[in-house]
N, C-alpha and C. Protein backbone atom coordinates (compact mmCIF):
# COMPACT_ATOMS: atom_id res chain seq x y z
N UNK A 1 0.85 -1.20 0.00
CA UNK A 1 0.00 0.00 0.00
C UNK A 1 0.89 1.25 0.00
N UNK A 2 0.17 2.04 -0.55
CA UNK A 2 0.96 3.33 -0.83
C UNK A 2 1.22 4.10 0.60
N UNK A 3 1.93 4.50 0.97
CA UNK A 3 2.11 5.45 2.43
C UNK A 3 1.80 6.60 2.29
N UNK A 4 1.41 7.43 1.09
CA UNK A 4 0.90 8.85 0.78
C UNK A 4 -1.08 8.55 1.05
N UNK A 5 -0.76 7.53 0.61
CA UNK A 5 -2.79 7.51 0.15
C UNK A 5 -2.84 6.73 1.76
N UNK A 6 -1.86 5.65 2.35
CA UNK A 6 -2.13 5.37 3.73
C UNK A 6 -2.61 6.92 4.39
N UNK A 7 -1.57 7.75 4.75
CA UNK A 7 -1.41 8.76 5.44
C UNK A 7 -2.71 9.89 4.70
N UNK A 8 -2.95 10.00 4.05
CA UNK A 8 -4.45 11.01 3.56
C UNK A 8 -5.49 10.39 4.07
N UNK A 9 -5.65 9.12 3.69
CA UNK A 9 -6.78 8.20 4.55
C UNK A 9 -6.58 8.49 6.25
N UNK A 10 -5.42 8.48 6.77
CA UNK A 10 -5.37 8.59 8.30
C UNK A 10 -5.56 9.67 8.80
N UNK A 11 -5.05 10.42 7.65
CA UNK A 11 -5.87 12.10 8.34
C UNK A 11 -7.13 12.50 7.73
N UNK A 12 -7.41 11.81 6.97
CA UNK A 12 -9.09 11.63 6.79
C UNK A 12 -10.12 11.41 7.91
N UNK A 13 -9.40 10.13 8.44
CA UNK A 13 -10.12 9.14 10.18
C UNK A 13 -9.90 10.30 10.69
N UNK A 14 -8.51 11.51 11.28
CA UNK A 14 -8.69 11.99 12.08
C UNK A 14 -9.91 13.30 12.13
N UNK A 15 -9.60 13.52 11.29
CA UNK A 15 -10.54 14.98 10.90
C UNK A 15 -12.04 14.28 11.35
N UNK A 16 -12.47 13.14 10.35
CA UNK A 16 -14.12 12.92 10.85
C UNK A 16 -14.18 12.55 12.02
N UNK A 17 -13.17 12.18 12.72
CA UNK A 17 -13.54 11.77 14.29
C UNK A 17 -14.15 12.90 15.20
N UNK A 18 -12.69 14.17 14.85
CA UNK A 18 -12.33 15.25 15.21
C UNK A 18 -14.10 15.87 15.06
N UNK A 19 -14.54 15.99 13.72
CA UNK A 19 -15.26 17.37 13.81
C UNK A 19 -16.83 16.11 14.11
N UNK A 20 -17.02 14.32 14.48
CA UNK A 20 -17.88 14.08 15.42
C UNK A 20 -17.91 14.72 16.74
N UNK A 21 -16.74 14.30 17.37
CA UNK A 21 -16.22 14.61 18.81
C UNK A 21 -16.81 16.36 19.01
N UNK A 22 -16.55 17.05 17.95
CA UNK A 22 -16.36 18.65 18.19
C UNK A 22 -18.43 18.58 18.19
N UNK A 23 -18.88 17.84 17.20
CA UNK A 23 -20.31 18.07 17.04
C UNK A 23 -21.07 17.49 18.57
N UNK A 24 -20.87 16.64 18.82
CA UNK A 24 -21.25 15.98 19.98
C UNK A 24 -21.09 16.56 21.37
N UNK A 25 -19.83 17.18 21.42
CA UNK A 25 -19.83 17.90 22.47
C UNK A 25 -20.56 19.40 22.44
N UNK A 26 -20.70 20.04 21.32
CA UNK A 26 -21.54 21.41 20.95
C UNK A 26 -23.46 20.82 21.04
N UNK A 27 -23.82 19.66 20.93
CA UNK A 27 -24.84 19.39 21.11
C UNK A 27 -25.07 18.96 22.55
N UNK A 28 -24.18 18.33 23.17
CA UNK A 28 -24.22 18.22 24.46
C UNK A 28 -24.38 19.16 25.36
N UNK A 29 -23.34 20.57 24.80
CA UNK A 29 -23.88 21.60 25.69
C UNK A 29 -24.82 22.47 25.12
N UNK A 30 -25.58 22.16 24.14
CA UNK A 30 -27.00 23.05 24.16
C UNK A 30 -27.78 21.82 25.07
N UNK A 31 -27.35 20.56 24.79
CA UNK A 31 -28.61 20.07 25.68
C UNK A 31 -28.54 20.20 27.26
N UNK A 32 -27.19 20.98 28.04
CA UNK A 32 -27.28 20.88 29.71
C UNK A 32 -27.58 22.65 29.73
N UNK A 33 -27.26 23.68 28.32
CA UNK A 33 -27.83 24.80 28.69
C UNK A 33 -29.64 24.80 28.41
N UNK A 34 -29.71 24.20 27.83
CA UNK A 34 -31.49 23.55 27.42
C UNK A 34 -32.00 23.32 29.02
N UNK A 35 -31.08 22.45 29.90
CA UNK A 35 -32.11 22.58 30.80
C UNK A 35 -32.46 23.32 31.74
């Protein structure tokens, strides 16, 4: 396997993790200022 297209793919995983993690926690705190 290529180590350029490895490494774009791995910072691919990180980024969508990244901007779940970032979404999840911005919904989390509308839902504890919600209550």
């Amino acid at each position: 396997m290529d180590d350029r297209k490895f490494e774009r793919i791995l910072t691919g995983l990180v980024v969508v993790i990244a901007v779940i993690f970032i979404a999840t926690m911005i919904a989390f705190g509308f839902a504890v200022i919600g209550e």
